[in-house]
N, C-alpha and C. Protein backbone atom coordinates (compact mmCIF):
# COMPACT_ATOMS: atom_id res chain seq x y z
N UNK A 1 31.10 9.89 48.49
CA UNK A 1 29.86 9.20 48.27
C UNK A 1 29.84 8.71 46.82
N UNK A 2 29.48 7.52 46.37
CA UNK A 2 29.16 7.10 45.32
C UNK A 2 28.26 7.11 44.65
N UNK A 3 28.02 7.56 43.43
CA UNK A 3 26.60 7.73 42.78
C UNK A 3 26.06 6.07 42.84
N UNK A 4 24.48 6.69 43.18
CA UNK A 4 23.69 5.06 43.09
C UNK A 4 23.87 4.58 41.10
N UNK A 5 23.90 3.53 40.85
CA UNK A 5 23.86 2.69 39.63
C UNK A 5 22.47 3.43 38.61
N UNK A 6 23.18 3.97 37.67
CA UNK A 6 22.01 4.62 36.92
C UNK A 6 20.98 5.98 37.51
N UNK A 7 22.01 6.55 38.22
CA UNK A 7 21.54 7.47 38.47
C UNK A 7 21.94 8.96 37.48
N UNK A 8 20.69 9.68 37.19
CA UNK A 8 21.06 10.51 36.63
C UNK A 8 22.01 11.61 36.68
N UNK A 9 23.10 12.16 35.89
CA UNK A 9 24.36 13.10 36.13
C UNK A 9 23.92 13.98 35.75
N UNK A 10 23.69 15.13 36.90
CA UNK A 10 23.29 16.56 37.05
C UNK A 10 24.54 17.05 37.61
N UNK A 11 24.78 18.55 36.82
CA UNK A 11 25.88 19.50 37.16
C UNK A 11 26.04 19.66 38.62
N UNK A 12 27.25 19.78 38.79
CA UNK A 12 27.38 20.29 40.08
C UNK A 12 27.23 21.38 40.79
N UNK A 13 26.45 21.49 41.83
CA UNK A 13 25.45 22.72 42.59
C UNK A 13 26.18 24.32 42.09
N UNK A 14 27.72 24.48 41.82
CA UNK A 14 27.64 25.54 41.17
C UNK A 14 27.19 26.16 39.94
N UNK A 15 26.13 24.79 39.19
CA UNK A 15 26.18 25.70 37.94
C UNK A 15 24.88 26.34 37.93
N UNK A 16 24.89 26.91 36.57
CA UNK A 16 23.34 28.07 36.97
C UNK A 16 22.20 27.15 36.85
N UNK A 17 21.71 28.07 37.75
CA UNK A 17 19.83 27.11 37.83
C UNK A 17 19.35 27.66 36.82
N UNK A 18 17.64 27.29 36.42
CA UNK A 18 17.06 27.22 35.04
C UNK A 18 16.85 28.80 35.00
N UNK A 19 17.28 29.24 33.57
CA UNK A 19 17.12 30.98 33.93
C UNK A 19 15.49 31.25 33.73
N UNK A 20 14.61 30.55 33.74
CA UNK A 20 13.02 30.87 33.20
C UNK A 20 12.30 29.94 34.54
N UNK A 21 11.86 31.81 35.11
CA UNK A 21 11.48 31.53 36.16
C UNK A 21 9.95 30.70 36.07
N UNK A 22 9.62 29.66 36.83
CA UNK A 22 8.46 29.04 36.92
C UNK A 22 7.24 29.76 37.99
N UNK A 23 6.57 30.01 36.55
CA UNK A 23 5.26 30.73 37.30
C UNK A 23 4.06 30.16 38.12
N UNK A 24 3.49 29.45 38.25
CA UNK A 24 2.45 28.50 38.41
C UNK A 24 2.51 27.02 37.47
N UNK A 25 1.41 26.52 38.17
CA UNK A 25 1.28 25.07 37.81
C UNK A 25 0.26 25.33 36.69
N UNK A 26 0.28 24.19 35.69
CA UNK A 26 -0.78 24.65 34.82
C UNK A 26 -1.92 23.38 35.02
N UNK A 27 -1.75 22.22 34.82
CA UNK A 27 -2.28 21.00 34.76
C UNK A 27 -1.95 19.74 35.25
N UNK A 28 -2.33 18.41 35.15
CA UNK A 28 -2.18 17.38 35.71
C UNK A 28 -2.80 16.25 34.13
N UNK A 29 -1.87 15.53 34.27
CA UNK A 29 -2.82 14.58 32.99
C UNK A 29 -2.61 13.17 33.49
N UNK A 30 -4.23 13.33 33.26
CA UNK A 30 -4.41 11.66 34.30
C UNK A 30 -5.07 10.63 33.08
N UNK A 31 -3.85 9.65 32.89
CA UNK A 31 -4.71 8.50 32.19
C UNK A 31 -5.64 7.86 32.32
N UNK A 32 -6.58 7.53 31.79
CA UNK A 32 -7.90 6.89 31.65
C UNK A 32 -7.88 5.61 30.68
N UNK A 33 -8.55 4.61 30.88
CA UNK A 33 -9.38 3.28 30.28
C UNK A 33 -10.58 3.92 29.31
N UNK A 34 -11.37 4.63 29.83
CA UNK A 34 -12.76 4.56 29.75
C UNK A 34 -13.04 5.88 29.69
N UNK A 35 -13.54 6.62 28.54
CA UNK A 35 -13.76 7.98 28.19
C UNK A 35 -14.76 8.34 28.80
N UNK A 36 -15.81 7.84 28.84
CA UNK A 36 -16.92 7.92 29.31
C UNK A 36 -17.02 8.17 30.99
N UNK A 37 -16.81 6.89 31.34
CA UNK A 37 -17.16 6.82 32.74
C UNK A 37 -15.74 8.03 33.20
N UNK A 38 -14.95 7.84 32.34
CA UNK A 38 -13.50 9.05 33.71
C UNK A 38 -14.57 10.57 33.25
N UNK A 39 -15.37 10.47 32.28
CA UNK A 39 -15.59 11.71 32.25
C UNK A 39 -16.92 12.37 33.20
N UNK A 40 -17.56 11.04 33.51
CA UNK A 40 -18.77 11.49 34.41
C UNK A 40 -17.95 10.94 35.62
N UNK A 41 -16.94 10.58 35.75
CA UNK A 41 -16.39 10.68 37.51
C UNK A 41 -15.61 12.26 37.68
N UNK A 42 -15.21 12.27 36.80
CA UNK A 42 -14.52 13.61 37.05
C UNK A 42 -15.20 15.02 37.13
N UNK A 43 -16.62 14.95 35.86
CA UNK A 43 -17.75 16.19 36.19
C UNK A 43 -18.27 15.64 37.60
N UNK A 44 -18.37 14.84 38.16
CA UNK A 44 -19.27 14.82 39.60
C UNK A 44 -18.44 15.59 40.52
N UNK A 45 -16.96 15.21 40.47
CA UNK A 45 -16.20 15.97 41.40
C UNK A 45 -16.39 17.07 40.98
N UNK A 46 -16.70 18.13 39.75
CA UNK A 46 -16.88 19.11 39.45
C UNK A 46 -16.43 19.87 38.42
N UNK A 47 -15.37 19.35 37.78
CA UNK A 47 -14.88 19.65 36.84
C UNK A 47 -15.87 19.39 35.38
N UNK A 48 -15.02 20.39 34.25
CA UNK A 48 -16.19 20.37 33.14
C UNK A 48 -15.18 20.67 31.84
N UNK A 49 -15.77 19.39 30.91
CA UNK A 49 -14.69 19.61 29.65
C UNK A 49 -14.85 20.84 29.00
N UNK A 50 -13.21 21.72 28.76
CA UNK A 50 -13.81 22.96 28.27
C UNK A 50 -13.09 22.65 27.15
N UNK A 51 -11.77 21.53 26.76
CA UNK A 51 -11.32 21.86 25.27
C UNK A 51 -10.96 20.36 24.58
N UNK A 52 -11.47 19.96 23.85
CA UNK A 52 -11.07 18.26 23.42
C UNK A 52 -9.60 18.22 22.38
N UNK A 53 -8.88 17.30 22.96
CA UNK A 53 -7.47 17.19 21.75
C UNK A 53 -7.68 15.95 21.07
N UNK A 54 -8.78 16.11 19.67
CA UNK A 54 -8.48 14.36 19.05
C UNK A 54 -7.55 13.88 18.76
N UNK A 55 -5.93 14.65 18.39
CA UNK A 55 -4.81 14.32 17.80
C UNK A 55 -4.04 13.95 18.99
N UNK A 56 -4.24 14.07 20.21
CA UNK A 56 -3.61 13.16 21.47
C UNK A 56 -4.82 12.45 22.02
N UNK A 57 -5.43 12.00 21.74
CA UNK A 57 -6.29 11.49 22.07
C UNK A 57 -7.13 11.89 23.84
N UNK A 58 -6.95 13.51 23.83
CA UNK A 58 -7.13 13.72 25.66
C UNK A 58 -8.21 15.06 25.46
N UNK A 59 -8.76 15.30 26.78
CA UNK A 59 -8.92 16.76 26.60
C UNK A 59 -8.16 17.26 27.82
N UNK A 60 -9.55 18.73 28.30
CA UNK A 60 -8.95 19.19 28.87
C UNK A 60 -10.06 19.70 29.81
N UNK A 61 -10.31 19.59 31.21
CA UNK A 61 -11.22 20.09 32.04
C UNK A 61 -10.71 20.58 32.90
N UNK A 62 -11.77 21.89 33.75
CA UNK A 62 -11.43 22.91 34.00
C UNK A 62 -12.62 23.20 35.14
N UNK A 63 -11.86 23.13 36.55
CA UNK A 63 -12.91 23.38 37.51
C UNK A 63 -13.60 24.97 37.76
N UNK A 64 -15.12 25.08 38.63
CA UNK A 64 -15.34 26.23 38.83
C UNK A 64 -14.56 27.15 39.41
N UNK A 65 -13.44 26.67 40.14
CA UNK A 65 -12.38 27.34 40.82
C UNK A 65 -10.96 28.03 39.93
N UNK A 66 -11.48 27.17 38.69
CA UNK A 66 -9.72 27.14 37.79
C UNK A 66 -9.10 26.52 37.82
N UNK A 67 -9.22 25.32 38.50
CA UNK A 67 -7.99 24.21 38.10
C UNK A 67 -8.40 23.15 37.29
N UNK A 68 -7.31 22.86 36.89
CA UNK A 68 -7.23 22.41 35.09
C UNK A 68 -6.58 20.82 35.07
N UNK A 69 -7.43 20.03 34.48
CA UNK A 69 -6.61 18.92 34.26
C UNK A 69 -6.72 18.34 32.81
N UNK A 70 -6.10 17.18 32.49
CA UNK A 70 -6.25 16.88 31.39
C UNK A 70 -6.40 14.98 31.34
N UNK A 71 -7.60 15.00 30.79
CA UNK A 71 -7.63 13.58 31.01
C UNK A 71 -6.83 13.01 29.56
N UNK A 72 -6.18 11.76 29.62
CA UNK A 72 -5.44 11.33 28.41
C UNK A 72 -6.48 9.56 28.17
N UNK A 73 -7.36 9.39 27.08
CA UNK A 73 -7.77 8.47 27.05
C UNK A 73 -7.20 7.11 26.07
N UNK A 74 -5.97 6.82 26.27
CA UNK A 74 -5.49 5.69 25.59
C UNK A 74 -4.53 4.37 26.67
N UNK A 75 -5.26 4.50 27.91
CA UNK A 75 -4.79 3.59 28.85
C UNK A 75 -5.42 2.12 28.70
N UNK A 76 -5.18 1.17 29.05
CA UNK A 76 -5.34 0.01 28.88
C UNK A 76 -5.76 -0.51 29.92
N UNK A 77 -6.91 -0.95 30.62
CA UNK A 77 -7.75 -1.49 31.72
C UNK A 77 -6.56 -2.27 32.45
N UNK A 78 -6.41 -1.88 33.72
CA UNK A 78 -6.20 -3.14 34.72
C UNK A 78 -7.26 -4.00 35.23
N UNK A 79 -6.88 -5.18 35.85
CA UNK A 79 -7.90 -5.78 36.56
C UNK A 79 -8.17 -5.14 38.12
N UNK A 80 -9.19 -4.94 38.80
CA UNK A 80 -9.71 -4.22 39.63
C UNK A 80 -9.11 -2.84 40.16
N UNK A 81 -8.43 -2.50 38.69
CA UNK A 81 -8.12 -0.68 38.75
C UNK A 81 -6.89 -0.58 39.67
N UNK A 82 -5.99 -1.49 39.54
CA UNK A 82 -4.91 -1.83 40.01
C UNK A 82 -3.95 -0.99 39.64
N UNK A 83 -3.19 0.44 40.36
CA UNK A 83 -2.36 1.54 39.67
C UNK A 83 -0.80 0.71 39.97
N UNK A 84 -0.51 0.85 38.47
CA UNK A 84 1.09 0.02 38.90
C UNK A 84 2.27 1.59 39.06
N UNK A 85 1.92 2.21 39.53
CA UNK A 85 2.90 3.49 40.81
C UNK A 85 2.67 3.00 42.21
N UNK A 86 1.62 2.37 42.79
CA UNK A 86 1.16 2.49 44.00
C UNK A 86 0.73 1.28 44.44
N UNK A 87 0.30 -0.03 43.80
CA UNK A 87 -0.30 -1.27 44.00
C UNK A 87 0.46 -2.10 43.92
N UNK A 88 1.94 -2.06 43.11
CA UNK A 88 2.67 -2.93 42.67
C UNK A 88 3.89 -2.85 43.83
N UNK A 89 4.30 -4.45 44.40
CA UNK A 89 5.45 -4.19 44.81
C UNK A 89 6.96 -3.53 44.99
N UNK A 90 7.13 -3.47 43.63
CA UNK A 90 8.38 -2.85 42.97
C UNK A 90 7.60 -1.49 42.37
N UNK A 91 7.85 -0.24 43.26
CA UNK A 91 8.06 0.77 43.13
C UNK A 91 8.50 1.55 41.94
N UNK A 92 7.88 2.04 40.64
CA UNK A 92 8.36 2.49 39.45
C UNK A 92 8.55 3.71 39.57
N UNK A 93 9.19 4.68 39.12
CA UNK A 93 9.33 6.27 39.09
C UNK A 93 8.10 6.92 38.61
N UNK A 94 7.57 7.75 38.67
CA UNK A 94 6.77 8.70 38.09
C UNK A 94 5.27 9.30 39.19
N UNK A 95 4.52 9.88 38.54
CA UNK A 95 3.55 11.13 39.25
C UNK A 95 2.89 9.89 39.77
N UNK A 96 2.30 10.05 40.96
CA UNK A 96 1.68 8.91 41.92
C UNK A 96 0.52 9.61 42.18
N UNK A 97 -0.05 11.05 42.11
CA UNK A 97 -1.43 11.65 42.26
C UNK A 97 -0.97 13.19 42.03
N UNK A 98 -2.47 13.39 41.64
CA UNK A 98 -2.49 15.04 41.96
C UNK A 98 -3.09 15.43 43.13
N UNK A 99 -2.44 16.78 43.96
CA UNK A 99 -3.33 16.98 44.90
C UNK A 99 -4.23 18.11 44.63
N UNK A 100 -5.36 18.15 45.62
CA UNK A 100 -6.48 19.63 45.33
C UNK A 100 -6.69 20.13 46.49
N UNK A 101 -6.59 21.67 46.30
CA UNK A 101 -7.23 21.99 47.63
C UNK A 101 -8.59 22.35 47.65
N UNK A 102 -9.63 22.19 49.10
CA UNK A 102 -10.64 22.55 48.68
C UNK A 102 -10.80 23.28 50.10
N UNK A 103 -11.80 24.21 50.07
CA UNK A 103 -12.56 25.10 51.06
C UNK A 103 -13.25 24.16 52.30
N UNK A 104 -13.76 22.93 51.53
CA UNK A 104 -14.45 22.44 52.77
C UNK A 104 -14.26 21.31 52.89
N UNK A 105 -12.78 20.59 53.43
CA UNK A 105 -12.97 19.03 53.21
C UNK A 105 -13.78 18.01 54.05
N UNK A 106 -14.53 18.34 55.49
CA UNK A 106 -16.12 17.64 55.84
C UNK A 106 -17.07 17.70 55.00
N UNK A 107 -17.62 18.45 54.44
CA UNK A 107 -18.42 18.83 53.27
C UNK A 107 -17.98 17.84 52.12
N UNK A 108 -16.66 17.81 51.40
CA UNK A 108 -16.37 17.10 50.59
C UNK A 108 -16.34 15.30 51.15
N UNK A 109 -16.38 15.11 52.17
CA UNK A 109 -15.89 14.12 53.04
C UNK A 109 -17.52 13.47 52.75
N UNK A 110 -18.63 14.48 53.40
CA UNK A 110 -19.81 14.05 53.50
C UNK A 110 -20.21 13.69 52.13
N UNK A 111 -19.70 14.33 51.02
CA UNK A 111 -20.54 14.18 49.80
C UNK A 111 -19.98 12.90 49.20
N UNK A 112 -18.68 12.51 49.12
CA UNK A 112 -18.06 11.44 48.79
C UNK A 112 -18.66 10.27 49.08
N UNK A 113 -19.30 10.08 50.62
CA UNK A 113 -19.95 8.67 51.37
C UNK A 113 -21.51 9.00 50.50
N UNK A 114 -21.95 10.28 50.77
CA UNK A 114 -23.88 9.60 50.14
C UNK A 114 -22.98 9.33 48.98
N UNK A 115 -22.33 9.79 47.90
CA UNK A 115 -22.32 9.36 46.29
C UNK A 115 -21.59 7.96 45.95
N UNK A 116 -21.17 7.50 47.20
CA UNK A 116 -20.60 6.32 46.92
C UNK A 116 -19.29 5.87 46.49
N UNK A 117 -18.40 7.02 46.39
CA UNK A 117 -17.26 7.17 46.53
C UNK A 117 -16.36 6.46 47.71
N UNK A 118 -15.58 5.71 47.85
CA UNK A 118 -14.83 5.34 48.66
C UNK A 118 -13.60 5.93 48.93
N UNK A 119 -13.76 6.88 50.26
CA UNK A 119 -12.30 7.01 50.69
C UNK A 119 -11.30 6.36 51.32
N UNK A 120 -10.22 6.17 50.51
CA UNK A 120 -9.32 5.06 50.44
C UNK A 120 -8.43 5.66 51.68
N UNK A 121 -8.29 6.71 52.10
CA UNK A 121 -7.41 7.23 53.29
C UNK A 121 -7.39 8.46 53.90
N UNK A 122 -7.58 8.68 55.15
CA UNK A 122 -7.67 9.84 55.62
C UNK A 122 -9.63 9.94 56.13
N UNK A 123 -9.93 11.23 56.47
CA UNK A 123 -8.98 12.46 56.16
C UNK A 123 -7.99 12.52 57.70
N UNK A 124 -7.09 12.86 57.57
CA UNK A 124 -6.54 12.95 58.43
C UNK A 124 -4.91 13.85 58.26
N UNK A 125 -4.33 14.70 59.20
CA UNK A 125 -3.63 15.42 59.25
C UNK A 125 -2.21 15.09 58.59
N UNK A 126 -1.38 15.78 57.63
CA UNK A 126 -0.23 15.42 57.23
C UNK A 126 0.38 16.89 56.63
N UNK A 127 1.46 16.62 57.50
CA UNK A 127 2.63 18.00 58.20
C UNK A 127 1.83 18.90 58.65
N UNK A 128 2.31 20.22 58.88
CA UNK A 128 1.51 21.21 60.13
C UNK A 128 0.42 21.85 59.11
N UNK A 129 0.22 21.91 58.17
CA UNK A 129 -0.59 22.95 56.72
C UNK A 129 -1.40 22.25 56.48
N UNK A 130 -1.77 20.87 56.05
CA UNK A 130 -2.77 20.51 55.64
C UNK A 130 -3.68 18.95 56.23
N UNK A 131 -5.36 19.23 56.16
CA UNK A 131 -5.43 17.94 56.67
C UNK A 131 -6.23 17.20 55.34
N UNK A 132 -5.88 16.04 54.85
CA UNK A 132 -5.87 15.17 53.15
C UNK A 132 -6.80 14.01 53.43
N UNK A 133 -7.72 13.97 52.22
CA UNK A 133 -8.04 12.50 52.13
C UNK A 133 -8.43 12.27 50.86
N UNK A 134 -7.76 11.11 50.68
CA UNK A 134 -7.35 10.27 49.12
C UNK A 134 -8.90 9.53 48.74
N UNK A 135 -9.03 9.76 47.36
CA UNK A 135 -9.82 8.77 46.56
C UNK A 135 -9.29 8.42 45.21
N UNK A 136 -9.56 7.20 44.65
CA UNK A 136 -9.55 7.01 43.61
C UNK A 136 -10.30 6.93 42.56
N UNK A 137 -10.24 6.97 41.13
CA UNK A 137 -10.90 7.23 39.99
C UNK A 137 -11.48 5.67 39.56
N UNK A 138 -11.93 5.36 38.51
CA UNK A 138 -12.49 4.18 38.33
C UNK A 138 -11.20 3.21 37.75
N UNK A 139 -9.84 4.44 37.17
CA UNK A 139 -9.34 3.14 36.76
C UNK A 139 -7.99 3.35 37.68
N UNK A 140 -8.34 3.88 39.01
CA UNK A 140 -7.32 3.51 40.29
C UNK A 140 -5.86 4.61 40.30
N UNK A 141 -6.37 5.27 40.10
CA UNK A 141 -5.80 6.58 40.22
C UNK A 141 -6.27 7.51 41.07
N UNK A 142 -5.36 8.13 41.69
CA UNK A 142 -5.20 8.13 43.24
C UNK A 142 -5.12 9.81 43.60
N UNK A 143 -6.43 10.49 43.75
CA UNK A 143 -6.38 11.86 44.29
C UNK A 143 -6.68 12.20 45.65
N UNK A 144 -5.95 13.21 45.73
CA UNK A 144 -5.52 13.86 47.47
C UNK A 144 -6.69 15.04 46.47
N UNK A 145 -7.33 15.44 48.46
CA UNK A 145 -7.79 16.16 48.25
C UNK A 145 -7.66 17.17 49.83
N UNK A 146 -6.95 18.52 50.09
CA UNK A 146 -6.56 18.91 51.07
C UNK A 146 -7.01 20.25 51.73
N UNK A 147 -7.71 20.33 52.50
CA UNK A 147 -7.74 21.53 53.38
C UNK A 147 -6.45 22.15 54.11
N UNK A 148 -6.53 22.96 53.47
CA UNK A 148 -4.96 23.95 54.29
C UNK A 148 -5.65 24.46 55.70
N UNK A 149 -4.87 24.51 56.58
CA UNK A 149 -4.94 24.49 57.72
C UNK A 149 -3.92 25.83 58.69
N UNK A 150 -4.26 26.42 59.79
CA UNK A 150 -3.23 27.62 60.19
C UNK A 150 -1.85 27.28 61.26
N UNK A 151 -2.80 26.10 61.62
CA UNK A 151 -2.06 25.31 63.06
C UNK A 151 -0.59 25.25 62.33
N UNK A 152 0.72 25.51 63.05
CA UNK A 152 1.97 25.35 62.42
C UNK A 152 2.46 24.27 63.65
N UNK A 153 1.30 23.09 64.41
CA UNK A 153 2.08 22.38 65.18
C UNK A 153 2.80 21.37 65.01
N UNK A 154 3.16 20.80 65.26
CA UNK A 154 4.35 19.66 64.60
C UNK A 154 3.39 18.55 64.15
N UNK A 155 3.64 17.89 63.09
CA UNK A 155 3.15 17.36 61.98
C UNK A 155 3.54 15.87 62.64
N UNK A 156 1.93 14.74 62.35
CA UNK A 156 1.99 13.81 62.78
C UNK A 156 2.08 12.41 62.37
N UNK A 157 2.62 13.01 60.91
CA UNK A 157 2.52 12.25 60.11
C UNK A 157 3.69 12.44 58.99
């Protein structure tokens, strides 16, 4: 087999894997346009700034549950919040969303339509564990949000 053109050269499967075992996830850092508005879209979903970084220009919020993100505010407006991972023809490398799990995704489903939130996809079932539905932020950034599920039936998606 031939390596694809510019593909990165990683050791070959005998050598040692990373000796520092990975414990948990810590965060997600989602670029922002607009300090303001990403920050009252993101407290509505529920989250709440608990630590500000002026020297990266980001903070850091932190849901009632514990999960942690970090908004980064030095992004540059698209026109109609156009994410170039996901909108653009030509496919670029990098993080395309974070996902969340939540306890009640009808509940979350219902609250999204009164607040005016548009769900861009779903909810609907994907592989046997979870059933997902996507929204985006104001400047088109793209969150899953997933109910884990027990059913282990074959996945329909």
């Amino acid at each position: 087999m031939t390596p694809k053109p510019n593909a990165p050269a990683f050791p070959p499967v005998a050598a040692p894997a990373n000796p520092a075992r990975i414990m948990s996830y810590d965060h997600v850092g989602i670029r922002v346009s607009n300090r303001d508005l990403a920050l009252r879209f993101y407290e509505r979903l529920g989250f709440a700034e608990s630590v500000v970084f002026p020297d990266y220009e980001a903070n850091e919020m932190v849901s009632a549950g514990g999960v942690r993100i970090n908004l980064i505010f030095n992004a540059t407006t698209r026109p109609d919040a156009r994410n170039v991972l996901l909108d653009e023809p030509i496919k670029l490398p990098g993080v395309t969303h974070p996902a969340f799990i939540v306890d009640d995704l009808a509940a979350l489903e219902d609250w999204l339509v009164q607040e005016g939130i548009r769900i861009t996809e779903g909810p609907h079932r994907i592989g046997p564990r979870r059933i997902a539905l996507f929204i985006r932020d104001p400047d088109g950034n793209v969150l899953e949000f997933n109910q884990l599920v027990q059913d282990t039936r074959e996945a329909d998606a």
